[in-house]
N, C-alpha and C. Protein backbone atom coordinates (compact mmCIF):
# COMPACT_ATOMS: atom_id res chain seq x y z
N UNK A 1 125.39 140.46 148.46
CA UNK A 1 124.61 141.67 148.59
C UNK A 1 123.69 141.81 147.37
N UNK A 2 122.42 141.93 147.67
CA UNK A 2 121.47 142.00 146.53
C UNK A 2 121.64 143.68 145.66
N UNK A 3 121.39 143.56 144.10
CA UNK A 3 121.54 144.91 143.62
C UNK A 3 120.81 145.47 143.37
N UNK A 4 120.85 146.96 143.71
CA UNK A 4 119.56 147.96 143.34
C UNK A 4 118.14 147.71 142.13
N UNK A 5 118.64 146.66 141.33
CA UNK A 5 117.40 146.15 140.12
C UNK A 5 116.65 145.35 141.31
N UNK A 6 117.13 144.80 142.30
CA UNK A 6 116.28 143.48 142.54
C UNK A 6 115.16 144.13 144.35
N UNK A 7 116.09 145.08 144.90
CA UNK A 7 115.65 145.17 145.90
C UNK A 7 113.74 146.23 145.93
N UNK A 8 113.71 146.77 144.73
CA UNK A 8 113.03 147.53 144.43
C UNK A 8 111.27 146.04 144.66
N UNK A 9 111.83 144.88 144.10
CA UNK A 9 110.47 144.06 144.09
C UNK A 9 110.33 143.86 145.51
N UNK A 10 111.58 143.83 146.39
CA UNK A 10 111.31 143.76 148.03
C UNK A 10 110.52 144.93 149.13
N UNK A 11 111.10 145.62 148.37
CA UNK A 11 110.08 147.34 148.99
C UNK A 11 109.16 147.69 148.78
N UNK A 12 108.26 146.95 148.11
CA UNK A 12 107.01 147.22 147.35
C UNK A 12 105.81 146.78 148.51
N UNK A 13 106.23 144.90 148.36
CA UNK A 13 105.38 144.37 149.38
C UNK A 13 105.10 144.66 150.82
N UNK A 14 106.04 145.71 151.40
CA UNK A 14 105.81 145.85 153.14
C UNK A 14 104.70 147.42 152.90
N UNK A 15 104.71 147.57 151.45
CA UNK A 15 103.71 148.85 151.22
C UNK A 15 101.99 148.05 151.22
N UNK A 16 102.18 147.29 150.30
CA UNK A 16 101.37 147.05 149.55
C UNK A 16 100.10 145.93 150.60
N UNK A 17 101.07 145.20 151.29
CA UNK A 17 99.70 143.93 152.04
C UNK A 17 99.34 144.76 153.19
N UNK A 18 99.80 145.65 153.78
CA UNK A 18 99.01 146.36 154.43
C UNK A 18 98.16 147.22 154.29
N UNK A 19 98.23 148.17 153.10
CA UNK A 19 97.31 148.77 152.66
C UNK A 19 96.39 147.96 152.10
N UNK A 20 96.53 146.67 151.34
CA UNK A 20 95.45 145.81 151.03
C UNK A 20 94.45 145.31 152.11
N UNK A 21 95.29 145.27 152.72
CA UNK A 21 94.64 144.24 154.35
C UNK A 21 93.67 145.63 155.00
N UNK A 22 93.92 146.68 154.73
CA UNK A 22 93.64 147.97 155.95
C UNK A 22 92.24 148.00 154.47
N UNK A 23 92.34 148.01 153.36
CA UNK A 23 90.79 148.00 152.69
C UNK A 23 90.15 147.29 153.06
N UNK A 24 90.88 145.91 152.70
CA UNK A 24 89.52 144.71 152.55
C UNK A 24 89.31 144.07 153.77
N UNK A 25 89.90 144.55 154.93
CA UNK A 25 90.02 143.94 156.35
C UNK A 25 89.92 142.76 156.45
N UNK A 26 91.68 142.39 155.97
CA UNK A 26 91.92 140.64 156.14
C UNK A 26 93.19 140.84 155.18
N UNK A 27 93.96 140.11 155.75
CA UNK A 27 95.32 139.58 154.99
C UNK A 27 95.18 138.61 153.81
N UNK A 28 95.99 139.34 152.87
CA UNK A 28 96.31 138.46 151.83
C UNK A 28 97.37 138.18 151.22
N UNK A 29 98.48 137.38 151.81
CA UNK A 29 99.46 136.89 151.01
C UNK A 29 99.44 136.60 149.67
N UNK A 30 98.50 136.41 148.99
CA UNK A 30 98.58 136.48 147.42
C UNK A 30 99.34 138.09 147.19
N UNK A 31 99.05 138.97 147.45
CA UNK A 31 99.41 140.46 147.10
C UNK A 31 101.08 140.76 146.66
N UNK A 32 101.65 139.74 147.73
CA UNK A 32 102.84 139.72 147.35
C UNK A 32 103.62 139.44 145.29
N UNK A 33 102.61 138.32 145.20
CA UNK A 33 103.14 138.15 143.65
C UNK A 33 101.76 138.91 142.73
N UNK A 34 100.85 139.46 143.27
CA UNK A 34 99.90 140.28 142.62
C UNK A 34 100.26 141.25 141.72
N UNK A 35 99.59 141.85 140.73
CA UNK A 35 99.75 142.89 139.68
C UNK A 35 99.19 143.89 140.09
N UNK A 36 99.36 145.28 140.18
CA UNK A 36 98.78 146.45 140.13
C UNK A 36 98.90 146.52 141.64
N UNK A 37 98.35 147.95 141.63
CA UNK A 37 98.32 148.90 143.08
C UNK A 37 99.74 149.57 143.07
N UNK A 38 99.80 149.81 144.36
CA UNK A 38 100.60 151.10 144.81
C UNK A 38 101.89 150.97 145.86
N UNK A 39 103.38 151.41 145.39
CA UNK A 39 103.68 151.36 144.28
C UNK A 39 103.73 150.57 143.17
N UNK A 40 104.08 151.23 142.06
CA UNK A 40 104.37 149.94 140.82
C UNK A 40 105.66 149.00 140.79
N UNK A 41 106.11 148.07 141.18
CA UNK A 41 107.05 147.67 141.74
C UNK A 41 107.66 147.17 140.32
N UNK A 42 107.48 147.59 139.75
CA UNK A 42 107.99 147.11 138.00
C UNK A 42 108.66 148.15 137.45
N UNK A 43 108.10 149.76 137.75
CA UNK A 43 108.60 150.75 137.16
C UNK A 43 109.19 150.82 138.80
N UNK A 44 109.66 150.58 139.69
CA UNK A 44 110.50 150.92 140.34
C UNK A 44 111.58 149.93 140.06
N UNK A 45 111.08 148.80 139.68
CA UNK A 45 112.63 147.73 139.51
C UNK A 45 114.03 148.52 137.98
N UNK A 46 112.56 148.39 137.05
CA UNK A 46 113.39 149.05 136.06
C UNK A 46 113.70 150.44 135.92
N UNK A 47 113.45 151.46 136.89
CA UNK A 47 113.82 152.73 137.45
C UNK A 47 115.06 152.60 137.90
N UNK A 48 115.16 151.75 138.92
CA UNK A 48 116.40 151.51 139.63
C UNK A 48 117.68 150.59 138.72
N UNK A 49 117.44 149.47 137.93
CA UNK A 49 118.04 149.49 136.74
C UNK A 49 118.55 150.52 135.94
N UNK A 50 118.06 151.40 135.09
CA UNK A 50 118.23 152.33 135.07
C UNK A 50 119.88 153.34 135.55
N UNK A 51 119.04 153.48 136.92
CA UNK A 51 119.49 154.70 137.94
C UNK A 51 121.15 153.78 137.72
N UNK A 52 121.10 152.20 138.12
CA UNK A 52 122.47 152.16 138.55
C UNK A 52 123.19 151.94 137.42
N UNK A 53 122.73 151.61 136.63
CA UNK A 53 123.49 151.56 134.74
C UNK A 53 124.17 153.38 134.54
N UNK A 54 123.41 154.03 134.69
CA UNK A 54 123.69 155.68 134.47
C UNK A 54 124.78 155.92 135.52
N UNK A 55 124.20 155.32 137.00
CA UNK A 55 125.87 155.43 137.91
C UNK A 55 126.77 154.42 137.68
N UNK A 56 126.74 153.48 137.39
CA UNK A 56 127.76 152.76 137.28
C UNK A 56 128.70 153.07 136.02
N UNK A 57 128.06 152.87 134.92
CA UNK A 57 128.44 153.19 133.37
C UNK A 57 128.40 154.69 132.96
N UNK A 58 127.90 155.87 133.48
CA UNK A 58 127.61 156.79 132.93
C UNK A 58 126.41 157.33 132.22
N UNK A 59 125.93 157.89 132.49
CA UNK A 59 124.26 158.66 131.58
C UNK A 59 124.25 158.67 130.06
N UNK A 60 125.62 158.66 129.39
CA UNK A 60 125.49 159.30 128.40
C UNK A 60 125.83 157.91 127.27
N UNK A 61 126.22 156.90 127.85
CA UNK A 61 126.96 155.44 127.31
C UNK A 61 125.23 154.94 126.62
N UNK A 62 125.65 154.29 125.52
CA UNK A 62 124.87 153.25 125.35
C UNK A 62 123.89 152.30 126.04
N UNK A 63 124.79 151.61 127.03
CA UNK A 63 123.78 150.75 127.64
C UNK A 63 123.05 151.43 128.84
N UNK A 64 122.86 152.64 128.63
CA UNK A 64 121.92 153.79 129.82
C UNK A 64 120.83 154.04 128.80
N UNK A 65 121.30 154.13 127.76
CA UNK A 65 120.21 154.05 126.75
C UNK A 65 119.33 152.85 126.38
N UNK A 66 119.89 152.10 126.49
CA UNK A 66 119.11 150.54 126.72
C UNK A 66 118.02 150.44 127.60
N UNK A 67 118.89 150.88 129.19
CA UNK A 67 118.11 150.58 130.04
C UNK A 67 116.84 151.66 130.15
N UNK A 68 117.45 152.74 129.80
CA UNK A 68 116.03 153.59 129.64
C UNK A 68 115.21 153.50 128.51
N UNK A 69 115.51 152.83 127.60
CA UNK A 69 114.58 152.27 126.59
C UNK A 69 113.19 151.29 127.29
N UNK A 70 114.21 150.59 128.01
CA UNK A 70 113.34 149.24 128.68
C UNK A 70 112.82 150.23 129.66
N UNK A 71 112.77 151.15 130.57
CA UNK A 71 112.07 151.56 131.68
C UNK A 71 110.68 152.46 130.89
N UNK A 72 110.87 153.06 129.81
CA UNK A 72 109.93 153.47 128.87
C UNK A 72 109.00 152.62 128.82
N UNK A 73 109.39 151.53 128.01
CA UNK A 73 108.36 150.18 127.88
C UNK A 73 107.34 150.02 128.82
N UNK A 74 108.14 149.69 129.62
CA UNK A 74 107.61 149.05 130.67
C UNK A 74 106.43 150.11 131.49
N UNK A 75 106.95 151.33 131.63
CA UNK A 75 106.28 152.18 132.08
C UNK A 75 104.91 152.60 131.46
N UNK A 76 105.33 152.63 130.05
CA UNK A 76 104.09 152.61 129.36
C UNK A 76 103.09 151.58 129.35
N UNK A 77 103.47 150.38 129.73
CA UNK A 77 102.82 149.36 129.19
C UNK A 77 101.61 149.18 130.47
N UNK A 78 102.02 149.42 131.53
CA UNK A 78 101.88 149.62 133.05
C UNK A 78 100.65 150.81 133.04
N UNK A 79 100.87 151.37 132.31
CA UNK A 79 100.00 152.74 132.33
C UNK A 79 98.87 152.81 131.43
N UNK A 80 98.99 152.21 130.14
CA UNK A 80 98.74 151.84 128.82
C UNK A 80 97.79 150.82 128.64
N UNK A 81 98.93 149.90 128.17
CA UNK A 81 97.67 149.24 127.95
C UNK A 81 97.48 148.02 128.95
N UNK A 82 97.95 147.44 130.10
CA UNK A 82 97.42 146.76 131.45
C UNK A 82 96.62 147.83 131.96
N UNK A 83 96.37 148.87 132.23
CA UNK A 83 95.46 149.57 132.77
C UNK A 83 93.97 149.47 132.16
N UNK A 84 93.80 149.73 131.09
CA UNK A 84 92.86 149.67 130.03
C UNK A 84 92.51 148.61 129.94
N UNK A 85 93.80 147.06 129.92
CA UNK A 85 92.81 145.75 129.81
C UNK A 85 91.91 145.74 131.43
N UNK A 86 93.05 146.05 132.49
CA UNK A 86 92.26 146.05 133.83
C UNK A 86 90.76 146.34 133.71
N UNK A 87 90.86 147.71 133.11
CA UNK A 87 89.31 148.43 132.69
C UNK A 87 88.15 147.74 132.14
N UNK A 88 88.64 146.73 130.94
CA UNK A 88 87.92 146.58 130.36
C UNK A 88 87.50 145.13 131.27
N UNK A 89 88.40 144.51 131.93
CA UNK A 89 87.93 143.29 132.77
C UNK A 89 86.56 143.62 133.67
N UNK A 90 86.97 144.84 134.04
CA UNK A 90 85.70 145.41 134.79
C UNK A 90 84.07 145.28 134.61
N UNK A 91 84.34 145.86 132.98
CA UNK A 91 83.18 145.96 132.39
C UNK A 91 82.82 144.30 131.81
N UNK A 92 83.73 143.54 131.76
CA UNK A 92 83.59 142.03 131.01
C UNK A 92 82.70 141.31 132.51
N UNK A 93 83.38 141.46 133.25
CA UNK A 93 83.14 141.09 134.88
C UNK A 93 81.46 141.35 134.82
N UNK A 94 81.06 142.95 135.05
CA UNK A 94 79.87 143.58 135.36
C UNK A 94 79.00 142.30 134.24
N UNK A 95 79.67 142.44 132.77
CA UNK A 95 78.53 141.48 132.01
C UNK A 95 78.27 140.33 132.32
N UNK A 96 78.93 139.78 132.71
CA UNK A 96 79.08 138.32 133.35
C UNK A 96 77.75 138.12 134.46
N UNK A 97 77.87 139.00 135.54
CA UNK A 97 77.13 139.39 136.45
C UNK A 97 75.96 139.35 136.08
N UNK A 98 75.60 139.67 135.34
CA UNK A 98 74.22 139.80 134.88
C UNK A 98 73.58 139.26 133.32
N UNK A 99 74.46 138.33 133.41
CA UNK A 99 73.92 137.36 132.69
C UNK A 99 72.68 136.30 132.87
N UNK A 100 71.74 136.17 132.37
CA UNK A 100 71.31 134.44 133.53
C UNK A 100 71.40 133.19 133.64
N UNK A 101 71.50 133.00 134.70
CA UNK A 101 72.01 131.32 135.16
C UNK A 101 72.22 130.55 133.80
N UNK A 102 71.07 130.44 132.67
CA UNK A 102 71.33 129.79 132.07
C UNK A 102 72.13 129.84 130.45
N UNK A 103 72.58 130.97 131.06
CA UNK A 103 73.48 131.27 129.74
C UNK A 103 75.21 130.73 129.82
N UNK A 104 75.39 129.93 128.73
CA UNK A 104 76.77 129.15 128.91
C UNK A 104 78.26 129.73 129.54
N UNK A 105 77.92 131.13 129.87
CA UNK A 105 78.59 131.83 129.86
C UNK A 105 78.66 132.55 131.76
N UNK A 106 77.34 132.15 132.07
CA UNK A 106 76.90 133.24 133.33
C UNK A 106 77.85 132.18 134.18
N UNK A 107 78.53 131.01 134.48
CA UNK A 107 79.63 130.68 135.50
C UNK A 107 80.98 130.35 135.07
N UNK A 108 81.13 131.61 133.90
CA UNK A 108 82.73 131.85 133.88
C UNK A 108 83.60 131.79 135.04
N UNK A 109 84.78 131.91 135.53
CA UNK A 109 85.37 132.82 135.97
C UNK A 109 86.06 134.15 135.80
N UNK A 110 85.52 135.05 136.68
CA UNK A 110 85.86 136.51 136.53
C UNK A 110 87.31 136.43 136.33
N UNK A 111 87.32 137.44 135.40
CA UNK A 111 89.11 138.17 134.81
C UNK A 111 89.61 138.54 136.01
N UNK A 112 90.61 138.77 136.29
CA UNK A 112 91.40 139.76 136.84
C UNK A 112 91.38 141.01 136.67
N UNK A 113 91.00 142.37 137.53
CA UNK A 113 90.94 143.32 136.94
C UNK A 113 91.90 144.24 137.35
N UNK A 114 92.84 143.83 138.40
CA UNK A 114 93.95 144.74 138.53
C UNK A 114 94.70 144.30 138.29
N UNK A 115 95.46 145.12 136.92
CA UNK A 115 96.39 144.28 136.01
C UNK A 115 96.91 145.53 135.97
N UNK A 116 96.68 146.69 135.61
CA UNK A 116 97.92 147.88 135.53
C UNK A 116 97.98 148.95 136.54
N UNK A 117 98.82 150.06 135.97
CA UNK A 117 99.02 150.94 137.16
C UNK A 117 98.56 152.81 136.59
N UNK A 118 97.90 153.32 137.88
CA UNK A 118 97.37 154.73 136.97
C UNK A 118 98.94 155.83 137.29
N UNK A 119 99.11 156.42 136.62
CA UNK A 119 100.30 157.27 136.46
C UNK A 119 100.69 157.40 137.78
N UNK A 120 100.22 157.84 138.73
CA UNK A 120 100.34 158.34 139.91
C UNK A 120 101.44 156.84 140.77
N UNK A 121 100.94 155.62 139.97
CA UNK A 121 101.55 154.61 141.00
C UNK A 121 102.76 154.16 140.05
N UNK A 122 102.84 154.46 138.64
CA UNK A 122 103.93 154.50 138.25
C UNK A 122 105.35 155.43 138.47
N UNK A 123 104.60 156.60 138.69
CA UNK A 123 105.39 157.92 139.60
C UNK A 123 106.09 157.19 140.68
N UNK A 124 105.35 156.50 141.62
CA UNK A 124 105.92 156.30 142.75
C UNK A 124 106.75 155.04 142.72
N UNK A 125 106.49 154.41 142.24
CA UNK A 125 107.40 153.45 141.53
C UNK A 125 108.69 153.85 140.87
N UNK A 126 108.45 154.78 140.22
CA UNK A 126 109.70 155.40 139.86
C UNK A 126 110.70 156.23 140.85
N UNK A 127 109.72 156.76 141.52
CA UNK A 127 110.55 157.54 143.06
C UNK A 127 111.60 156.44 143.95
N UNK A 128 110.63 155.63 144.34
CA UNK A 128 111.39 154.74 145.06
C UNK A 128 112.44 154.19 144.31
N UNK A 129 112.24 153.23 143.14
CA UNK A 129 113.49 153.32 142.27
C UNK A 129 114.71 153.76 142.70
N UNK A 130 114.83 155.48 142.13
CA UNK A 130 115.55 156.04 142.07
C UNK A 130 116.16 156.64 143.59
N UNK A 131 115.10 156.50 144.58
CA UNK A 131 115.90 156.60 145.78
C UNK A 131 116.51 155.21 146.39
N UNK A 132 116.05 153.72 146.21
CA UNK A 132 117.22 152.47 146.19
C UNK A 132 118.43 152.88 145.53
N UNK A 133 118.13 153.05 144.15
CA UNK A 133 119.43 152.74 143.65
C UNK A 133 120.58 153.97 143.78
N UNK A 134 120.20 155.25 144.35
CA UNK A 134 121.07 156.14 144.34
C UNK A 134 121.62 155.94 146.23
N UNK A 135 121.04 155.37 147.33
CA UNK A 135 120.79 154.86 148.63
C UNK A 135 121.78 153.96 148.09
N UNK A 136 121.95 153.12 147.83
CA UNK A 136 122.63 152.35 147.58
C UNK A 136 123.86 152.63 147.07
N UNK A 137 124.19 153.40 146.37
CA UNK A 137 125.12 153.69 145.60
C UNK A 137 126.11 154.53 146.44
N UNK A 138 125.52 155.39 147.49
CA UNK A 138 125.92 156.22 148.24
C UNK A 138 126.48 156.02 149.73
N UNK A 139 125.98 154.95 149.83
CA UNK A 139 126.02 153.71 151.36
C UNK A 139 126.76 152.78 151.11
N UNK A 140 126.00 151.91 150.42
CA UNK A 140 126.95 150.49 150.49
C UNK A 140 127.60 150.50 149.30
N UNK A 141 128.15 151.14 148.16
CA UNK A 141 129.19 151.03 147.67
C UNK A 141 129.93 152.19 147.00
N UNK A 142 129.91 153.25 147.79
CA UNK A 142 130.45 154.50 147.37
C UNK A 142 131.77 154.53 146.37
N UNK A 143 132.41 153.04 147.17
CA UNK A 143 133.94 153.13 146.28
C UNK A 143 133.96 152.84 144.95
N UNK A 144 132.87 152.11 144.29
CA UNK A 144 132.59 151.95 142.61
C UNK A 144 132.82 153.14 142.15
N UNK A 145 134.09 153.19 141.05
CA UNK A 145 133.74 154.54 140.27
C UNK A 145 133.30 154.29 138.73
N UNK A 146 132.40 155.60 137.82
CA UNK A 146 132.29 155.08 136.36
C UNK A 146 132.87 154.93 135.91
């Protein structure tokens, strides 16, 4: 049986290639191992980490403190500064664009520009999280006690 840390990267993708596919009208299996969009399937993995460290071990133990150390990180970093590099790919991109032909530079390849997540998709990332790992906790293994 897979555990609440891991199932959170599985729930992401039945969100995510369809709403990709319903923008850009066309499927893209890349999306699956892609960065950014909606939810954040990173702050839901380590949400749900988290969630089941606090049920399993207790809220108040040490290693709940760990794990919410690491869901901090991560959350921030997601929000922070991958968002901002995303941003700035944007604007690196646009220069590129309009460079001319003969500048050593005008057939780079473009950055990647969705690399982080705006609060709103870290939120939801965190929602789902916390509804796996407490779903879980409540279903398939109620009999674990802390």
């Amino acid at each position: 049986m897979e555990s609440p840390i891991v199932i959170p990267q599985h729930m992401e993708s039945p969100i995510v290639i369809p709403q990709h596919s319903y923008k850009e009208s066309r499927w893209d299996v890349k999306q699956l191992i892609a960065s950014g969009g909606m939810p954040s399937s990173h702050s839901a993995t380590v949400t749900a980490l988290s969630m089941a460290v606090g049920l399993q071990d207790g809220f108040g133990g040490p290693t709940f403190a760990i794990a919410l150390v690491l869901t901090c990180v991560v959350m921030y970093d997601a929000t922070g500064v991958r968002l901002h590099a995303g941003r700035q790919a944007v604007v690196l991109n646009q220069i590129l664009c309009e460079l001319p032909a003969e500048h050593p530079l005008a057939h780079s390849i473009p950055l990647r520009e969705l690399l982080g997540h705006t609060p709103p998709q870290v939120g939801a990332g965190a929602l789902l999280g916390l509804a796996i790992a407490t779903i879980i906790r409540m279903f398939i293994s109620p009999g674990i006690q802390p």
